[in-house]
Structures are given as structure tokens and as C-alpha cells.
Protein backbone atom coordinates (compact mmCIF):
# COMPACT_ATOMS: atom_id res chain seq x y z
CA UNK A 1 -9.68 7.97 8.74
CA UNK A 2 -13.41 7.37 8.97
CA UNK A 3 -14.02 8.12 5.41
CA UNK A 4 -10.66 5.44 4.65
CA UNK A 5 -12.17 2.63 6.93
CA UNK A 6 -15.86 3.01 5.29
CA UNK A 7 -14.20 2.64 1.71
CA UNK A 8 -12.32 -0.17 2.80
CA UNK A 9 -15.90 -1.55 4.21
CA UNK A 10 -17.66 -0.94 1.52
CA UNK A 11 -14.73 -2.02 -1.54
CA UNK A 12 -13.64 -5.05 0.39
CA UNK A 13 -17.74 -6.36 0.85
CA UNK A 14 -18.09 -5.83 -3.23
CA UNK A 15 -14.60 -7.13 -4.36
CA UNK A 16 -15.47 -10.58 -2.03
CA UNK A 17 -19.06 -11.35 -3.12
CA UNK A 18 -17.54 -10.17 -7.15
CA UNK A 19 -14.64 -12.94 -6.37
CA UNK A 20 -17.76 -15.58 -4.98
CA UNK A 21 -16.33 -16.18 -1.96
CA UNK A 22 -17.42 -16.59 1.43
CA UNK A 23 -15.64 -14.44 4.76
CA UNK A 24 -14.05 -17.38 5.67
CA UNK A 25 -12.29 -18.26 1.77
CA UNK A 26 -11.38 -15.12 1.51
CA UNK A 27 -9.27 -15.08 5.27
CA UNK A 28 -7.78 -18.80 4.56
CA UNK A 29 -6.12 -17.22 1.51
CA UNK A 30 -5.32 -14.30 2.37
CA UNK A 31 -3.99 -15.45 5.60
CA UNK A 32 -6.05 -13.41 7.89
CA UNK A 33 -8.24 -14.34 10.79
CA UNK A 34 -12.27 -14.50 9.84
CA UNK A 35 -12.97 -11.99 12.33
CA UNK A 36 -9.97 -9.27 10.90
CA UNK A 37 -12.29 -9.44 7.44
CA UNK A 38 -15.17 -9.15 9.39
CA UNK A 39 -14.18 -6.19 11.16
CA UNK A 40 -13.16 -4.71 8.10
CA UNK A 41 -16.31 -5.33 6.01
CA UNK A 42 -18.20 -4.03 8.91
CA UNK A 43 -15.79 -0.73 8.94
CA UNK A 44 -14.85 -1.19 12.21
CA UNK A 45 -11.08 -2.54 11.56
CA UNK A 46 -8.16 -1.19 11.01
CA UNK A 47 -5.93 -2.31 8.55
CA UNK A 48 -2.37 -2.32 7.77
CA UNK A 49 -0.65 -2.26 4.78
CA UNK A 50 0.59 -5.77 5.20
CA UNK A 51 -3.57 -7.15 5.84
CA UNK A 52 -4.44 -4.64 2.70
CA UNK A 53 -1.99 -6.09 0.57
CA UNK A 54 -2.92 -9.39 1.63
CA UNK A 55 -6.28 -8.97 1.04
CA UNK A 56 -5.63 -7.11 -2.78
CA UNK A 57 -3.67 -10.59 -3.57
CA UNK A 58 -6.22 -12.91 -2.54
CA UNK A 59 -8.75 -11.21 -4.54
CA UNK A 60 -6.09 -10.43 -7.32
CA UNK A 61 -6.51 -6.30 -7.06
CA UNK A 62 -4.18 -4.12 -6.35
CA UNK A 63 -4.06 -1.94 -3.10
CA UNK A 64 -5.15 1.02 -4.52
CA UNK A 65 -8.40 -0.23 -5.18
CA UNK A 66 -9.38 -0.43 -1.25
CA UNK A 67 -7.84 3.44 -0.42
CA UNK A 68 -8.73 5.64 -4.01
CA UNK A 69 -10.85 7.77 -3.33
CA UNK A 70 -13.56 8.81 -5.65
CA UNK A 71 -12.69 11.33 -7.93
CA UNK A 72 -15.51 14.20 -9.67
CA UNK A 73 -12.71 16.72 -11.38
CA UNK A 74 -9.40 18.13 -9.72
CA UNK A 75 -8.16 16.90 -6.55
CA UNK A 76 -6.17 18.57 -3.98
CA UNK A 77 -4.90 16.35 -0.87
CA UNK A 78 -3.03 19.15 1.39
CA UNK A 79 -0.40 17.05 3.43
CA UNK A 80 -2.24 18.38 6.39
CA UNK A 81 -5.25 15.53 5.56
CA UNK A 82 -2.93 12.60 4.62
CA UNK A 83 -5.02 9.38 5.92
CA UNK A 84 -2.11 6.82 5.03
CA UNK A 85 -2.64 3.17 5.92
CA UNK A 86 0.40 2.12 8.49
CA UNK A 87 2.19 -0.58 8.56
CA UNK A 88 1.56 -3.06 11.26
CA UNK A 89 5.49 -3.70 11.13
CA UNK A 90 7.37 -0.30 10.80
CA UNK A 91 7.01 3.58 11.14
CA UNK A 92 5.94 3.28 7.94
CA UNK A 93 2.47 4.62 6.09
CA UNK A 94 1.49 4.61 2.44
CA UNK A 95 -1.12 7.33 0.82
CA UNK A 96 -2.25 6.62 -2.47
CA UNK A 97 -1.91 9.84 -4.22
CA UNK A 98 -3.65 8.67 -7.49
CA UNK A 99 -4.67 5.05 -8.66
CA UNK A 100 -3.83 4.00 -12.17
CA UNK A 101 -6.80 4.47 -14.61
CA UNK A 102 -8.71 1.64 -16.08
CA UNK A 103 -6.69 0.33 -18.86
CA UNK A 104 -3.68 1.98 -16.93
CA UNK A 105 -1.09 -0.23 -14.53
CA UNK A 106 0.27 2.48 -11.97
CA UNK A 107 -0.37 3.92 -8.89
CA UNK A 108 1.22 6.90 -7.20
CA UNK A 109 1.82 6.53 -3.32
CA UNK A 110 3.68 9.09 -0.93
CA UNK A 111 5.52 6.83 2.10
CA UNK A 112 6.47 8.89 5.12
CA UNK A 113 8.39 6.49 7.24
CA UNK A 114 10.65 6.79 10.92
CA UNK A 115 13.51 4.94 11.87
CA UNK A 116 12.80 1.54 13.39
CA UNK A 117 12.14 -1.76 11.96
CA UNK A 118 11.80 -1.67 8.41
CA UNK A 119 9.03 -2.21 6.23
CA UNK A 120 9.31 -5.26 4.23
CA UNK A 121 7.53 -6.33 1.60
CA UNK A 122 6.48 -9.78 -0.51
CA UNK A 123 6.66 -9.90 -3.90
CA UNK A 124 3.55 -7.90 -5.81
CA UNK A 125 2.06 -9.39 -9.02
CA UNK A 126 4.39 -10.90 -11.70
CA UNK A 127 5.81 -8.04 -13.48
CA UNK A 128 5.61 -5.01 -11.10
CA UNK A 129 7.71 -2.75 -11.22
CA UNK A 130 8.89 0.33 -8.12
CA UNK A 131 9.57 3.61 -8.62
CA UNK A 132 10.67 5.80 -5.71
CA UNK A 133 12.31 9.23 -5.49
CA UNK A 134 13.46 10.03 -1.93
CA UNK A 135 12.21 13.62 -0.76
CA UNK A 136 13.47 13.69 2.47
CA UNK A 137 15.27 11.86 5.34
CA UNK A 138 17.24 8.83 4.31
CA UNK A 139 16.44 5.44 3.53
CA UNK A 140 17.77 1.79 2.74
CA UNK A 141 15.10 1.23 -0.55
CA UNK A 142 15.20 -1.89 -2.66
CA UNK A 143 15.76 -5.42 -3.51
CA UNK A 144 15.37 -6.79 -0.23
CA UNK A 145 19.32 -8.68 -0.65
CA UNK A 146 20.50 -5.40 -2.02
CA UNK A 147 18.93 -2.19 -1.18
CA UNK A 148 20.34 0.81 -2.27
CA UNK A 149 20.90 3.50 0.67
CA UNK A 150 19.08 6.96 -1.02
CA UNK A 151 19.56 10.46 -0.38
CA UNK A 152 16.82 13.38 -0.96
CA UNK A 153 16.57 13.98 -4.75
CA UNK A 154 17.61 10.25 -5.42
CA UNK A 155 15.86 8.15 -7.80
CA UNK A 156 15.67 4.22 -7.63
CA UNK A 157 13.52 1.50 -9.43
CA UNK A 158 13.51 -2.29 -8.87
CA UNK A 159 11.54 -5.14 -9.31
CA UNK A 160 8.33 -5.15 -7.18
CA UNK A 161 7.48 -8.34 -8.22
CA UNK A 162 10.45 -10.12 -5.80
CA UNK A 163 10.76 -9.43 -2.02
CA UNK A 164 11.78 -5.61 -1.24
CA UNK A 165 12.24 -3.03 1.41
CA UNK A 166 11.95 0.75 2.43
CA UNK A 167 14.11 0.99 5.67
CA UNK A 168 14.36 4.81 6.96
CA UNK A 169 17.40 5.59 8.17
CA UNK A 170 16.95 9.17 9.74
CA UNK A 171 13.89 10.58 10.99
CA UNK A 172 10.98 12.91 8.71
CA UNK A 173 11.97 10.35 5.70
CA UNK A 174 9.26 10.96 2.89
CA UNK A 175 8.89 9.57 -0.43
CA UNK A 176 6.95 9.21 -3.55
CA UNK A 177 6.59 5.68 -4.62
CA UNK A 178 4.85 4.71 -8.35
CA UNK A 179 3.85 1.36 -8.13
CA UNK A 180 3.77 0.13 -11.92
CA UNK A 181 2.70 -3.19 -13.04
CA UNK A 182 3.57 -4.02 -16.87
């Protein structure tokens, strides 16, 4: 988690000053506190998904671009070493698996999530699209008027770009989610 907070720091400090604004811009429209961006410049916070995503829309990037890790050939993550972001709402964590290329518009997250409140979320930039294939538990997945209750092995995509939600239903619930903005 140390090595996921100093990213954040250090992605979060160059994505601001690249955008031109100041600590306190930056938390008026993202709708954070000046001292929750200050934390996490300084790699002392710890952020949920929700402040992340927050954050990625403010600055107009996507998540992935405060979690990917470098990468310098093949990489193995053993699901022993998953350092997911959590939700601040829900059981509910997201690892990015693999960030969409330059040029590319996808990312690849696995979600484990518990039963409890579920994990809602806004609508992502204008045109994204969600991709999720339920490995294990269960889960209400979807358009958040409409979701869709999945099964392991199912399959489900919906429009990312309008408010949804991932809602587990039994416990150990694990999916892999491709975020895909076209």
C-alpha cells in the first residue's frame, strides 16, 4: 500500500501543476476538502475510490492513471499482493490489473466486494462503456435503475457513462471489470 499511496503522491502533484491549478482549485472541483489533496500529494492519505474518481474527473484522467503501476516487460500480480483502492462507501475495492495504452481507451480492474451497502457510482466520461464478468459470489451489477443480478461465469456490459452499481449479494464476490471509454 506504501508503494500505491507514493504513486498517488507523486501522479496527483504532476497531473495538478500539468492542469495549472492550485490545491485549493483542484478540491473546489473535485469536491474534496484542501487538506484530503494535501494529504494525498504529501502521500500520507488514503484514498477511496469515490475521492480517486473525483479527483481523475476534475483533472479529466481516468483512474487508472493514479494506481498503474510502471511497467519494464511482463507483469505478474499474484492475488496474494492485490493493493486495491476501497471504497469509502461499500465492501468494495478496485485493482487495476492493466491501464489502457496511450492511444488505447480501456482499463482492466478486478473488484472483490462483500455484502453490505453497495457501491455506487456517478456517471464516468461521456461515452464509457462497463464490462464485467462475475467470477465469484453474486452480485446486483448495472444501470443503477436496472441492475442485472449476475451469477459466476455471467457476462454484463452497460453504459458507464450514466449512474451505475456493483451490489454483492453473497460473500467472496470477485470480478473483472474493463472499463472502456469510446
Amino acid at each position: 500500500m506504501d508503494d500505491l499511496r507514493a504513486r498517488i503522491a507523486r501522479t496527483l502533484r504532476r497531473e495538478r501543476e500539468a492542469a495549472g491549478l492550485s490545491v485549493s482549485e483542484l478540491a473546489r472541483r473535485a469536491g474534496v476538502s484542501k487538506a484530503t489533496v494535501s494529504q494525498l500529494e504529501s502521500g500520507a492519505g488514503n484514498p477511496s475510490v469515490e475521492t480517486l474518481w473525483a479527483l481523475g474527473v476534475a483533472l479529466d484522467v481516468p483512474f487508472a492513471v493514479f494506481v498503474d503501476p510502471p511497467s519494464h516487460g511482463p507483469t505478474l500480480i499474484r492475488a496474494a499482493d492485490l493493493a486495491g483502492v476501497p471504497s469509502a462507501a461499500a465492501a468494495y475495492s478496485a485493482t487495476l490489473l492493466a491501464a489502457s495504452p496511450p492511444g488505447a481507451r480501456r482499463d482492466l480492474y478486478l473488484i472483490t466486494a462483500e455484502p453490505g451497502a453497495a457501491r455506487r457510482s456517478d456517471p464516468h466520461h461521456p461515452g464509457t462503456i462497463e464490462h464485467v464478468v462475475l467470477m465469484s459470489g453474486a452480485a446486483h451489477v448495472g444501470p443503477a435503475d436496472a441492475p442485472a443480478l449476475l451469477s459466476p461465469g455471467d457476462y454484463l456490459t452497460y453504459p458507464g457513462d450514466a449512474p451505475h452499481v456493483f451490489e454483492a449479494t453473497a460473500p467472496g464476490t470477485n470480478a473483472v471489470l474493463i472499463s472502456e471509454l469510446r
